[in-house]
N, C-alpha and C. Protein backbone atom coordinates (compact mmCIF):
# COMPACT_ATOMS: atom_id res chain seq x y z
N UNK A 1 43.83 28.27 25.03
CA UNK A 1 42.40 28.34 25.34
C UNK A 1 41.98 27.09 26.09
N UNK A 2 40.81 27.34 26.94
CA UNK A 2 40.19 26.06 27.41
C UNK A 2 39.62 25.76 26.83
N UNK A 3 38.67 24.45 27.23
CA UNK A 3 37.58 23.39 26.42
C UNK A 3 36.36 24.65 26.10
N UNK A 4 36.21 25.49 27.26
CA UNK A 4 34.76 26.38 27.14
C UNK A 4 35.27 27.51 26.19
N UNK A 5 36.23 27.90 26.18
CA UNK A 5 36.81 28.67 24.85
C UNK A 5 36.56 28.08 23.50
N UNK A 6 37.41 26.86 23.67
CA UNK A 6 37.12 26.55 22.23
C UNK A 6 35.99 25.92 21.93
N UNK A 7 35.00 25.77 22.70
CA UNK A 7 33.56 25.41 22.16
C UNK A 7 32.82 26.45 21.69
N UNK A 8 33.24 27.72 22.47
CA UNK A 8 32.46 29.03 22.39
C UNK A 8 32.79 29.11 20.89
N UNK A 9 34.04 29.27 20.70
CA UNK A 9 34.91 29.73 19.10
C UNK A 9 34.33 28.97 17.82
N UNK A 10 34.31 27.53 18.40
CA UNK A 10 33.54 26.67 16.96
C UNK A 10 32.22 27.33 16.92
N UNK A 11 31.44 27.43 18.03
CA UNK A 11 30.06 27.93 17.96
C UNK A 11 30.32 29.61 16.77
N UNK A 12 30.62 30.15 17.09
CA UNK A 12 31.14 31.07 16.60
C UNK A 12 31.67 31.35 14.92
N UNK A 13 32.28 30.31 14.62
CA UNK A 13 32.56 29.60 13.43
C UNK A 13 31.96 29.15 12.80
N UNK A 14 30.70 28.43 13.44
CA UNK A 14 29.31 27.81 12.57
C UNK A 14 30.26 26.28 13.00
N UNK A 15 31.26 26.11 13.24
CA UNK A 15 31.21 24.65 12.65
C UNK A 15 31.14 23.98 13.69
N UNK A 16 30.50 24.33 14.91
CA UNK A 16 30.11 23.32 15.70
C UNK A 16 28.99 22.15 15.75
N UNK A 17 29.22 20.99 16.26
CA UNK A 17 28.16 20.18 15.98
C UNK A 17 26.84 21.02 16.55
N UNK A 18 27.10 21.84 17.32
CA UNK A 18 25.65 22.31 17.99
C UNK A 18 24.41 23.02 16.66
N UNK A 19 25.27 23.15 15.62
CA UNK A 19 24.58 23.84 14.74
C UNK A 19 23.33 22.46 13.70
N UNK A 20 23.97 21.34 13.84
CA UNK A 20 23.86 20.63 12.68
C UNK A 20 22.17 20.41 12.09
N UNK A 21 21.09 21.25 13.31
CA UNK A 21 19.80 20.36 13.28
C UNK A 21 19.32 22.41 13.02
N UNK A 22 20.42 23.26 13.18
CA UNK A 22 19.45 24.41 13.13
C UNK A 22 18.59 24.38 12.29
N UNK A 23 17.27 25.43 12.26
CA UNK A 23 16.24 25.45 11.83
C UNK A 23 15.90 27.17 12.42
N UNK A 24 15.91 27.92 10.96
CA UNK A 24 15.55 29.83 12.11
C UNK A 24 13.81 30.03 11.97
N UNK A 25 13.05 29.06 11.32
CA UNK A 25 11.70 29.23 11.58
C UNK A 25 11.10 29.00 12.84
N UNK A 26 11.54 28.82 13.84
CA UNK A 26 10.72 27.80 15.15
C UNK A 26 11.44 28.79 16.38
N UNK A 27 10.59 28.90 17.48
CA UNK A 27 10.95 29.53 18.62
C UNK A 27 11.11 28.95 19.86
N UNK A 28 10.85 27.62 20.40
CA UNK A 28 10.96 27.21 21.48
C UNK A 28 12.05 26.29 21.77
N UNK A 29 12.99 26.77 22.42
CA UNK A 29 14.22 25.78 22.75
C UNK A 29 13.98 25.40 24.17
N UNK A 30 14.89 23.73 24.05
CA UNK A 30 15.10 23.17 24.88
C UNK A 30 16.62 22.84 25.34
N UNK A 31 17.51 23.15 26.08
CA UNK A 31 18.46 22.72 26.52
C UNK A 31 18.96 21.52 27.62
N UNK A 32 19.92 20.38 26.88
CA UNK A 32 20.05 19.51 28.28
C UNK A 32 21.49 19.26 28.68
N UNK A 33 21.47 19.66 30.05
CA UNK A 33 22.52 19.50 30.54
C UNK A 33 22.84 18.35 31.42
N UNK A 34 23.94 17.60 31.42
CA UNK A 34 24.06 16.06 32.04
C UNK A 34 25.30 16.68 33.61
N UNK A 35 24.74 16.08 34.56
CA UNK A 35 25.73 16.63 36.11
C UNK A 35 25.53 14.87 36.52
N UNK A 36 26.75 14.77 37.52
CA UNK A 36 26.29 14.20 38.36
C UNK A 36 25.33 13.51 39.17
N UNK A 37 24.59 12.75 39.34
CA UNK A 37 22.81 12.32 39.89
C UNK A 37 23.27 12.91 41.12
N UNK A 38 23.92 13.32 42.25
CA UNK A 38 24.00 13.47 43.53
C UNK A 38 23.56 15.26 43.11
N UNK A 39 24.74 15.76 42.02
CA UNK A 39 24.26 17.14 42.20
C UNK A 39 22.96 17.82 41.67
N UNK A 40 22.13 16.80 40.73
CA UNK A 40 21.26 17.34 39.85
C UNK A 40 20.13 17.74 41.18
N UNK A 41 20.00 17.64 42.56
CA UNK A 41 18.78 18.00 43.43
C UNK A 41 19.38 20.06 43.27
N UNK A 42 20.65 20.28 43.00
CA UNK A 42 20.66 21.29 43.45
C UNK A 42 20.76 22.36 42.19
N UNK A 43 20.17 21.74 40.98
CA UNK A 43 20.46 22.11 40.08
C UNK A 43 20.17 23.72 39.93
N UNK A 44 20.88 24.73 39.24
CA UNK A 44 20.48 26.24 39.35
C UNK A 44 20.48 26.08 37.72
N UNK A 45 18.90 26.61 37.22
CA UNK A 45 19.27 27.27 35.86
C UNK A 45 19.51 27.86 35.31
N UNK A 46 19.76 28.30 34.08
CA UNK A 46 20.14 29.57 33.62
C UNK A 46 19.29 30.85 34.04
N UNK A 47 19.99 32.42 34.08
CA UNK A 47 19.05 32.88 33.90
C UNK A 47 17.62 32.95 33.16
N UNK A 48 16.79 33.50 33.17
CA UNK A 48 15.61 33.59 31.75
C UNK A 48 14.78 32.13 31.59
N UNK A 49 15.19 30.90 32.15
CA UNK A 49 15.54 29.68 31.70
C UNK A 49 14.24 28.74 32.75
N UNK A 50 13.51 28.20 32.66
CA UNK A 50 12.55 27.43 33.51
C UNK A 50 12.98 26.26 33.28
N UNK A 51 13.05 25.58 34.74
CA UNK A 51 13.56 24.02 34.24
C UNK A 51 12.24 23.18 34.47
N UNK A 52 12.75 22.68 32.99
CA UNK A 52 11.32 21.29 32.74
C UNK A 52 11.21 20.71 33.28
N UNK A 53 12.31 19.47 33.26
CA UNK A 53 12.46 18.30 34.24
C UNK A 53 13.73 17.11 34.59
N UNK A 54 14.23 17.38 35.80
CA UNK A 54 15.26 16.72 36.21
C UNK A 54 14.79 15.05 36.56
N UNK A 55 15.57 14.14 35.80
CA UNK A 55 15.89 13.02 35.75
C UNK A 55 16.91 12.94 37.02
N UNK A 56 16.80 11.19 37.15
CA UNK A 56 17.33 10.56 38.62
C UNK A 56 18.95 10.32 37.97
N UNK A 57 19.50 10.24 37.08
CA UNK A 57 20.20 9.79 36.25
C UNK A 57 21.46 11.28 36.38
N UNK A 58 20.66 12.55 36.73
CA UNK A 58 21.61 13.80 36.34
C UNK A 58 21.22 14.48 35.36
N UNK A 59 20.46 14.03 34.03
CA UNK A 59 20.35 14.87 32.83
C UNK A 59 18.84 16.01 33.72
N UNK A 60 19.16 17.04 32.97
CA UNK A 60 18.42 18.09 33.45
C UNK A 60 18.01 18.84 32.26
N UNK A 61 16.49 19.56 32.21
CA UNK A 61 16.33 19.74 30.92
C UNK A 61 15.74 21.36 30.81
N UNK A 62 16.19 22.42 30.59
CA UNK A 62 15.91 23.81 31.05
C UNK A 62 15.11 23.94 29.27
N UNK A 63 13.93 25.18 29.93
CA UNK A 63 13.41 25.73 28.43
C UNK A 63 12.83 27.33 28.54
N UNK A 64 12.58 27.86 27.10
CA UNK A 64 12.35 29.12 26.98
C UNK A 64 11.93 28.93 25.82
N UNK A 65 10.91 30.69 25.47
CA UNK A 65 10.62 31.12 24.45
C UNK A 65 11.93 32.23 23.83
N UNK A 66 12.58 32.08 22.81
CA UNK A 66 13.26 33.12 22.49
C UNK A 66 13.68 33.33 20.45
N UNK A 67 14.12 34.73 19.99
CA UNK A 67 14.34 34.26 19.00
C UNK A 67 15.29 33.06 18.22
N UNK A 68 14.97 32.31 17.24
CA UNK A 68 15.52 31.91 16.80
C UNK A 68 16.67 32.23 15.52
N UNK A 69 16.74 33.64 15.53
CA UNK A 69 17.64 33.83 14.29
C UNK A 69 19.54 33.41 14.95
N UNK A 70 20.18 33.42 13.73
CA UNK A 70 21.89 32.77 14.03
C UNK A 70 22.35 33.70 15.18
N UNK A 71 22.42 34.37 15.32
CA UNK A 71 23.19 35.94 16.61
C UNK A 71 22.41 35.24 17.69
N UNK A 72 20.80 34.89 17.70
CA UNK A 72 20.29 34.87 18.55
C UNK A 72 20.89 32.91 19.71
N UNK A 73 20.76 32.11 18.58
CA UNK A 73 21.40 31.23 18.72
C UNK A 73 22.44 30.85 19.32
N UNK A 74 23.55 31.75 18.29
CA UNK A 74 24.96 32.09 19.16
C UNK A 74 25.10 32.21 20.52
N UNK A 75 24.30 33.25 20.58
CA UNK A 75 24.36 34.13 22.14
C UNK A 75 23.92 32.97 23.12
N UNK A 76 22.85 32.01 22.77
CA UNK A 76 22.47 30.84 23.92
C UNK A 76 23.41 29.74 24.34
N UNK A 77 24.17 29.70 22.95
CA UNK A 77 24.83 28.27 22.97
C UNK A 77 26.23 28.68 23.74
N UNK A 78 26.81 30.16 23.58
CA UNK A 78 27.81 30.88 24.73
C UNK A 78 27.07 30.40 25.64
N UNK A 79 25.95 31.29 25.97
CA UNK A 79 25.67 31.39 27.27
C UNK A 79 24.82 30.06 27.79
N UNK A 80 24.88 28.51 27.72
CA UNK A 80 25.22 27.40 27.96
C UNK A 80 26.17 27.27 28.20
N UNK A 81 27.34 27.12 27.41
CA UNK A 81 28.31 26.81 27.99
C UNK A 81 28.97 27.22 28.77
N UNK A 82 29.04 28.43 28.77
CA UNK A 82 29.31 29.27 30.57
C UNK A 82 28.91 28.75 31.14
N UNK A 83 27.70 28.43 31.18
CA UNK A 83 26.71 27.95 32.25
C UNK A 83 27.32 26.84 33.12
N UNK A 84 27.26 26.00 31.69
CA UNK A 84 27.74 24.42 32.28
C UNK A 84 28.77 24.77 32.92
N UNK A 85 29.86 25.46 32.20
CA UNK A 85 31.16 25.47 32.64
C UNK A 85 31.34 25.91 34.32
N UNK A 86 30.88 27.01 34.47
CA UNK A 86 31.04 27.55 35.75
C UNK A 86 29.93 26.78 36.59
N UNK A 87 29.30 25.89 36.49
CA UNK A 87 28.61 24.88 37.70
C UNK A 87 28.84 23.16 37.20
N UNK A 88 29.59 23.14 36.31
CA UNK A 88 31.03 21.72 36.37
C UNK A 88 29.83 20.56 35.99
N UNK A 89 28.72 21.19 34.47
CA UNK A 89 27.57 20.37 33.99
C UNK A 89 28.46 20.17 32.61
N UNK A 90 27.70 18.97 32.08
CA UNK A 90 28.08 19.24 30.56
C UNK A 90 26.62 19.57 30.17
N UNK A 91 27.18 20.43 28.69
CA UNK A 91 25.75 20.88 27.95
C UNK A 91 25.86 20.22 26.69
N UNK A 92 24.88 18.86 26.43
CA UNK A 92 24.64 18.48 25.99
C UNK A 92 24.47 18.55 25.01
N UNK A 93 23.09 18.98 24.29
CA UNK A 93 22.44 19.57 23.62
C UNK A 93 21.29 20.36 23.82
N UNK A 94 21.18 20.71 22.36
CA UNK A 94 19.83 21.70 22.27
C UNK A 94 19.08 21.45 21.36
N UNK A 95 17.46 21.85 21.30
CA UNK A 95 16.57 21.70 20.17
C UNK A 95 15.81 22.62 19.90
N UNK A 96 14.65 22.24 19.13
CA UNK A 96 14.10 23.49 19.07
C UNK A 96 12.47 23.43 18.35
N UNK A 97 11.33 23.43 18.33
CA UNK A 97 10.14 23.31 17.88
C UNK A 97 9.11 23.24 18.74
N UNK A 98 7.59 23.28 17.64
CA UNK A 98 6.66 23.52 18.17
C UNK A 98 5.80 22.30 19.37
N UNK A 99 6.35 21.25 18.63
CA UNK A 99 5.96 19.69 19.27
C UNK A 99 6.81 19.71 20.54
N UNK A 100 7.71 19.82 21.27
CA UNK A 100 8.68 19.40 22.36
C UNK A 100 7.33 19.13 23.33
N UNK A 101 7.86 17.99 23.97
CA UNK A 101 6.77 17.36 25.02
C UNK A 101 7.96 17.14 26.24
């Protein structure tokens, strides 16, 4: 397997660090992905996905309304890392609540 395999698989497993802050009461996630500063002008986001705000640095910060239950979760944190994977970002992390500024 590759790195995006076996991230998908821990996700999958629960025992990825991506899980450690879950919370299934709250609906608004934020995702950040870190590129390059040269490539972040051309940044493409996910589908579904509005990007907040790109930093000079590369970190890039995409968001949505969606459910928060575990399946629902799952399915984002795959479909991040595809993401990253197939446009050569790392995906950072993710969060999730009513406060995000």
């Amino acid at each position: 397997m590759n790195r995006i395999d076996d991230a998908i698989q821990s996700v999958r497993e629960g025992t990825s660090l991506y899980w450690a802050f879950y919370d299934p009461g709250q609906m608004f996630v934020e995702v950040r992905f870190d590129a390059e500063a040269d490539s972040s002008p051309t940044f493409i986001a996910p589908p579904g996905w509005q990007i907040d705000r790109i930093e000079q640095n590369g970190v890039m910060y995409v968001r949505r309304y969606q459910p928060i239950g575990r399946a629902a979760i799952e399915l984002m944190l795959e479909e991040m890392l595809q993401h990253a994977g197939t446009y050569r970002y790392r995906f950072h992390s993710w969060l999730h609540g009513d406060g995000l500024v």
